[in-house]
Each structure stands twice: as structure tokens, then as C-alpha cells.
Protein backbone atom coordinates (compact mmCIF):
# COMPACT_ATOMS: atom_id res chain seq x y z
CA UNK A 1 89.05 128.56 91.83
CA UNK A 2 86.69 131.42 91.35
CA UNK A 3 85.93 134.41 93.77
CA UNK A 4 84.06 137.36 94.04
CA UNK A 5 87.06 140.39 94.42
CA UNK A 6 85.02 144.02 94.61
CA UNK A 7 81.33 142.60 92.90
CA UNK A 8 83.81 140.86 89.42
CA UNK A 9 84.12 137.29 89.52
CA UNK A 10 87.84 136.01 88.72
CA UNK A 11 90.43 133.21 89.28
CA UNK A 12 92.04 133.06 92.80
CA UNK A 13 95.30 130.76 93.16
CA UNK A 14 94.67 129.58 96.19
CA UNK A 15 93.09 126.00 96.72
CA UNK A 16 89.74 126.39 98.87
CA UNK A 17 89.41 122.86 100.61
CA UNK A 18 85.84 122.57 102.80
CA UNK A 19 85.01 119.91 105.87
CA UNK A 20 81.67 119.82 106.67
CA UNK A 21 79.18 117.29 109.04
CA UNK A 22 76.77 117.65 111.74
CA UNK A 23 78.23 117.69 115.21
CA UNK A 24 79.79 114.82 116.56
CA UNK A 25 80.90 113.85 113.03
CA UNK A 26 84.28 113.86 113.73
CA UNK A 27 85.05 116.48 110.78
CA UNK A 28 87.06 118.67 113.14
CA UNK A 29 89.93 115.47 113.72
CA UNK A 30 90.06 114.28 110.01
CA UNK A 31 90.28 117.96 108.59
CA UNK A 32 93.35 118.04 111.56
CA UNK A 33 95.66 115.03 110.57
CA UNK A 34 94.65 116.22 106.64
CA UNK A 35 96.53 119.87 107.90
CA UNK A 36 99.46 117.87 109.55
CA UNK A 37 99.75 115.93 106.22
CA UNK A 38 99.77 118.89 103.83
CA UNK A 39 102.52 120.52 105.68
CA UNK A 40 104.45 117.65 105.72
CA UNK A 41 104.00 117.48 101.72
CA UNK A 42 105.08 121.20 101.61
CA UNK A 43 101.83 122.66 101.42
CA UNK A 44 101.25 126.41 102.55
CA UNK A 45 98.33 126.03 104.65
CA UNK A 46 95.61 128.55 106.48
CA UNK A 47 93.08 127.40 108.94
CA UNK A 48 89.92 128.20 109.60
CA UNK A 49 86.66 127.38 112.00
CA UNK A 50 83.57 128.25 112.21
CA UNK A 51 82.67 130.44 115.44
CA UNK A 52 86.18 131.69 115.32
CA UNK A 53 86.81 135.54 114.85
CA UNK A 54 88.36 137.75 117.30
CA UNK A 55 85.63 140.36 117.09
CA UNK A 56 82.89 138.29 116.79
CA UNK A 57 82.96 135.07 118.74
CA UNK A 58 83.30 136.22 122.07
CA UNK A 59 79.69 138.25 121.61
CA UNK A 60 77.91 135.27 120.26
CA UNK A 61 79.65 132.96 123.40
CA UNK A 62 78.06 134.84 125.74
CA UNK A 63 74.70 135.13 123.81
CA UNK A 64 74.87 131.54 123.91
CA UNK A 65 75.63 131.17 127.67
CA UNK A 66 72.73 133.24 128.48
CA UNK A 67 70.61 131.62 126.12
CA UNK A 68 69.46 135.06 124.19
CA UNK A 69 69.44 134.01 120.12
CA UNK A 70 66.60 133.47 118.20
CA UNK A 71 66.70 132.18 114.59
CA UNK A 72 67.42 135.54 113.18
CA UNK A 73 70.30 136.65 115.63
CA UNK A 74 71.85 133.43 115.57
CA UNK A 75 71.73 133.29 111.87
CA UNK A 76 73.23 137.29 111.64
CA UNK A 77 75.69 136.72 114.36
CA UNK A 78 77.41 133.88 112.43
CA UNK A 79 77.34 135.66 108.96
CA UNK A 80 78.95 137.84 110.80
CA UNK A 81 81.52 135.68 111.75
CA UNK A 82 82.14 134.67 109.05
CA UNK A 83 82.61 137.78 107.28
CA UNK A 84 85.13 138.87 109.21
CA UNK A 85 87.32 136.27 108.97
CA UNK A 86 86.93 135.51 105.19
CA UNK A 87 87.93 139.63 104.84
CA UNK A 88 90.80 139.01 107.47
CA UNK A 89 92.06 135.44 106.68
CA UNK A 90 90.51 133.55 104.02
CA UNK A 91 90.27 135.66 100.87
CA UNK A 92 93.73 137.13 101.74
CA UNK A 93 95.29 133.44 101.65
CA UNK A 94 93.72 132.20 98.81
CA UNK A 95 94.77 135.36 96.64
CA UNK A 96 98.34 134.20 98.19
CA UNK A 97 98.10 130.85 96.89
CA UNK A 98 97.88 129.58 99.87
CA UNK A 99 95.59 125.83 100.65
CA UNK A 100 92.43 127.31 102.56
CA UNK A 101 91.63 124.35 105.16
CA UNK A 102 87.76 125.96 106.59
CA UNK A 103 86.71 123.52 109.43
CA UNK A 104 83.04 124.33 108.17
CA UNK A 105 82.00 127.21 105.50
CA UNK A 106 79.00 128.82 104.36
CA UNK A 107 77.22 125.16 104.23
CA UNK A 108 76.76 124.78 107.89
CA UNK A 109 74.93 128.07 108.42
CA UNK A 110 72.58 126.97 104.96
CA UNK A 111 71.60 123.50 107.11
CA UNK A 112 71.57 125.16 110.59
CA UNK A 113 69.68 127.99 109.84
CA UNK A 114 67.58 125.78 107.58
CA UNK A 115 66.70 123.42 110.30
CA UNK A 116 65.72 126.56 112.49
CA UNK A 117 62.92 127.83 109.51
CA UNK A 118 64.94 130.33 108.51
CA UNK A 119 64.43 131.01 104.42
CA UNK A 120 66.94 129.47 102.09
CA UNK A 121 67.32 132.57 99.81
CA UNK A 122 67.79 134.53 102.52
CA UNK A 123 70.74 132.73 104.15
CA UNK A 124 72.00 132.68 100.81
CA UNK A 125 71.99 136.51 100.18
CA UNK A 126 74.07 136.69 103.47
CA UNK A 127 76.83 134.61 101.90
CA UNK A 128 76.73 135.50 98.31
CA UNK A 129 80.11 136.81 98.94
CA UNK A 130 81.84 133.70 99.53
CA UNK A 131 84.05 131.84 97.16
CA UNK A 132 83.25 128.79 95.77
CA UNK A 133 85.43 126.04 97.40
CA UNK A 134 87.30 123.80 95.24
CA UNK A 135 86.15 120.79 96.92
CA UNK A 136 83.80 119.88 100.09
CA UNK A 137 84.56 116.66 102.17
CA UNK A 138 80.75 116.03 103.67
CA UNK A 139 81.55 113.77 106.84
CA UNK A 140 77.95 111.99 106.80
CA UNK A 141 77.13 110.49 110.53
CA UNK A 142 73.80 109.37 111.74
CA UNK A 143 73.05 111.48 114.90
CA UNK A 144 73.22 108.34 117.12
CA UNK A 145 76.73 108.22 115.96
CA UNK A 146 77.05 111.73 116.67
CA UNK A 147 75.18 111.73 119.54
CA UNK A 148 77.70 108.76 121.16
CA UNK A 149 80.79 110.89 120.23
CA UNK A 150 79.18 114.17 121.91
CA UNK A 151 78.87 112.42 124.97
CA UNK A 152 82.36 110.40 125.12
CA UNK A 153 83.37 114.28 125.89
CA UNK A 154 80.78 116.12 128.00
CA UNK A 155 77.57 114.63 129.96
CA UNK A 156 75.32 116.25 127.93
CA UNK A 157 74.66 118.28 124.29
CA UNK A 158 75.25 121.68 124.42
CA UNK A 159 72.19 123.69 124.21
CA UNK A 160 72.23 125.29 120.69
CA UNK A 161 74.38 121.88 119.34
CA UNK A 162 71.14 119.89 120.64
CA UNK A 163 68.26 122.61 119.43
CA UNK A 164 66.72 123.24 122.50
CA UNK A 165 66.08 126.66 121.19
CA UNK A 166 63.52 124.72 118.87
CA UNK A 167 61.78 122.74 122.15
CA UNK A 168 61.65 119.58 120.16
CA UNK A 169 62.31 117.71 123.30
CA UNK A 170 63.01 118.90 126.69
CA UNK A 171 65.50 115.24 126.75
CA UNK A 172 68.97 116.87 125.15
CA UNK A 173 69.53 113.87 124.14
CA UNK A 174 66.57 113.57 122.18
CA UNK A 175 66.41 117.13 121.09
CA UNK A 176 70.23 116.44 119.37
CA UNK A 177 68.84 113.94 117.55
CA UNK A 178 65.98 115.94 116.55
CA UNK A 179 67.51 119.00 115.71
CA UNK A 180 70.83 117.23 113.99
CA UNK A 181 68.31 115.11 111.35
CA UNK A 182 67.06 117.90 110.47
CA UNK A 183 70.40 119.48 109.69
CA UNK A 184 71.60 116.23 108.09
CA UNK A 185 68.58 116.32 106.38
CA UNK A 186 69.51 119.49 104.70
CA UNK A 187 73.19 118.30 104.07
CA UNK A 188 72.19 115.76 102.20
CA UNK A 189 70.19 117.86 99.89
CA UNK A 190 72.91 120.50 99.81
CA UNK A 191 75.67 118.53 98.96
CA UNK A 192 75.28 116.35 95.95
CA UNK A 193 77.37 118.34 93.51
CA UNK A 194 80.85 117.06 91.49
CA UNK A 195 83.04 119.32 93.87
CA UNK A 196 81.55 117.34 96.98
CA UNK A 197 82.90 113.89 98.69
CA UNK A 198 81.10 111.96 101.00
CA UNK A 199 83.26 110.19 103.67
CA UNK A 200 81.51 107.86 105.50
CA UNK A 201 81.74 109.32 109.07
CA UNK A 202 80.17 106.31 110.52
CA UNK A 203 83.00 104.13 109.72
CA UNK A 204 86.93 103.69 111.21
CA UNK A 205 88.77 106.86 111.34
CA UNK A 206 92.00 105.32 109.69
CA UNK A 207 89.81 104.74 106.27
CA UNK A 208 88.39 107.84 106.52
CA UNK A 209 91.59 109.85 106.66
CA UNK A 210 92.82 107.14 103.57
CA UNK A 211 89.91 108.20 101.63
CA UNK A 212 90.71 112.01 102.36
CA UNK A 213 94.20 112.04 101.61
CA UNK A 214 93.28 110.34 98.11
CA UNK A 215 90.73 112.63 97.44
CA UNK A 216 92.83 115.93 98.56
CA UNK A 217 96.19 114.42 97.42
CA UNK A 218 94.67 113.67 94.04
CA UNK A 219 93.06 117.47 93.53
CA UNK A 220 96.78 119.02 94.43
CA UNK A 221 98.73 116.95 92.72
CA UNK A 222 100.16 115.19 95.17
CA UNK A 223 102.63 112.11 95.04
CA UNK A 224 101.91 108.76 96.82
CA UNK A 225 98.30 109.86 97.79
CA UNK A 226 96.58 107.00 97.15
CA UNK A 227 93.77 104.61 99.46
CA UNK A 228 95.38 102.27 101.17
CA UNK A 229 99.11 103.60 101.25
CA UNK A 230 98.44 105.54 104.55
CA UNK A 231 97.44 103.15 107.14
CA UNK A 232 100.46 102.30 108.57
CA UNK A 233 101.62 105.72 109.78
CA UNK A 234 97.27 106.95 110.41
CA UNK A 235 97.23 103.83 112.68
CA UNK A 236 99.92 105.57 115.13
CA UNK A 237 98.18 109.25 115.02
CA UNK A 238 94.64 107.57 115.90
């Protein structure tokens, strides 16, 4: 793959593997049982999510629990995010060799920061950083389907998940399926290039992971990868 190492562009070993979907997509499980697979093949593999850094995430939690970003903070805030942990975790793995795993990369803040009028080249410039990953799995979910899955684990969308920043509805409900067309919306535009895959998120999370171990298997090299050879043991981790 190719990264940007002090402003040069040049090969990195590593294998840079993205999952990305509007909330409620169920990314976050399939990108999980794809991690438990790899290691069980042998793979050296680093994790990362979005909203995860040490120094950073705890500041924009509580600027979310008192309800304090706009666009432009909650834009900054995450690029900041993500900064840190590409310096601290991802860059340093992939010049390792290691199989990057990013439970969401510079692609969600394009679509969420797009959905909340922020300009494109803008969001861009924040990023332009980033490597380019080796190959994006876009779990594509209608935000009904979404919307169901958010609620089979809280009683209602959380308040930046649903864009009530935006005041598209004052229902969360309705605001989440709002806000999250407008991010799939964006997605879809996004991701349409050779290194993406689009996994049907709307259907049974057995052929989904099928379809994602063929796709990742296949791009590593992998023996015995291949759709419909994994059923048996996804069928007792679902």
C-alpha cells in the first residue's frame, strides 16, 4: 500500500483493511469475527475505532454529554482523534507489516461532516495525511434497518448518532433516519472505487461474514477463503 511518511509518498508493508457503514450497520460485529479469523490464520493484527484515543476521546465524550459541538468542533475534535492514533497506532503497524483492522477511517468523518454542511475540500485537507487503505468493506443498511438494530440496544438514538444537532426532527427516531440518509447518501457517492466492497448489511449476518472472509481472504492470500466454506463454524459465533 502507499503512505505519506514525512510529506514523500512510498510503499508501506502493512495491509490497511477499512469497515465502514452508518450506525446500526452492524460493521462493528463483522469487522470483529473478521479479527478473530485473521488471528486464527496467523495474521498479525492491530485494531482500531473511531472515537478511540486516550487523549482525545474522553474530551469529545463529555462535549457530547453536554451537548456543546457544532459542525466545526465536532468535525476538528475527530480529526483530532484520529490523528493521534494513526501517529500512535496505525502508521506504526502498517510500517511493521502488520494487518491494520480500522473499525471506521477517514470516510466516516467525509459523510458525517458532509451531512452536517461542512465543505468537502475542507474535511479532506484535515485528512490528507492518511494512507490509502488497501481495501474498504462499505456495510450498506437502510436506516430503518439501522434504526431497528439501534434500538434492540438502547430506548432511544443517541443524540449526535440521530442528528439532533441538525433539528431535523425533534422525534429521535425520525431525526436518525434523517440525519443517517443523509450520511448514506454520501457513502454511496464516496465509495464506488475498485478498492471498495459493498456487503449487503441488510441481509443475514452469516453471508455477510462469508462474503468478507472471501473478499479479505482473497486480498492476503489466504487458503480456504472462499463463499460458502464458512457457514458451518459462523453459524455457532452468531
Amino acid at each position: 500500500m502507499t503512505g505519506r511518511r514525512g510529506g514523500v509518498w512510498g510503499l508501506i508493508p502493512g495491509r490497511l483493511i477499512v469497515g465502514e457503514g452508518c450506525d446500526g450497520s452492524g460493521k462493528t460485529t463483522q469487522l470483529q469475527l473478521l479479527r478473530r479469523w485473521l488471528i486464527e490464520q496467523g495474521a498479525a493484527v492491530y485494531w482500531t475505532a473511531w472515537n478511540s484515543s486516550e487523549a482525545v476521546h474522553p474530551r469529545i465524550r463529555e462535549a457530547k454529554r453536554r451537548r456543546r459541538l457544532t459542525p466545526l468542533t465536532y468535525s476538528l475534535l475527530h480529526a483530532c482523534d484520529f490523528a493521534a492514533r494513526y501517529e500512535e497506532g496505525i502508521l506504526p503497524h502498517l510500517q511493521a507489516g502488520w494487518v491494520v483492522l480500522a473499525d471506521r477511517y477517514v470516510f466516516t468523518a467525509y459523510a458525517r461532516d458532509g451531512a452536517r454542511s461542512c465543505k468537502a475540500a475542507w474535511v479532506r485537507g484535515l485528512y490528507g495525511f492518511a494512507a490509502r487503505p488497501d481495501l474498504v468493506l462499505y456495510f450498506r443498511a437502510s436506516p430503518e434497518t439501522g434504526l431497528q438494530r439501534v434500538l434492540a440496544r438502547r430506548s432511544a438514538p443517541r443524540f449526535y448518532e440521530a442528528g439532533m444537532d441538525l433539528g431535523l426532527s425533534e422525534d429521535p427516531s425520525e431525526s436518525f433516519r434523517l440525519y443517517q440518509g443523509r450520511v448514506r447518501e454520501r457513502y454511496d457517492r464516496l465509495l464506488r472505487g475498485e478498492r471498495t466492497v459493498v456487503i449487503d448489511a441488510d441481509t443475514a449476518a452469516v453471508r455477510q461474514q462469508e462474503r468478507v472472509r472471501a473478499v479479505v481472504g482473497e486480498l492476503l492470500g489466504l487458503p480456504g477463503a472462499g463463499e460458502g466454506r464458512a457457514a458451518a463454524c459462523l453459524d455457532a459465533s452468531l
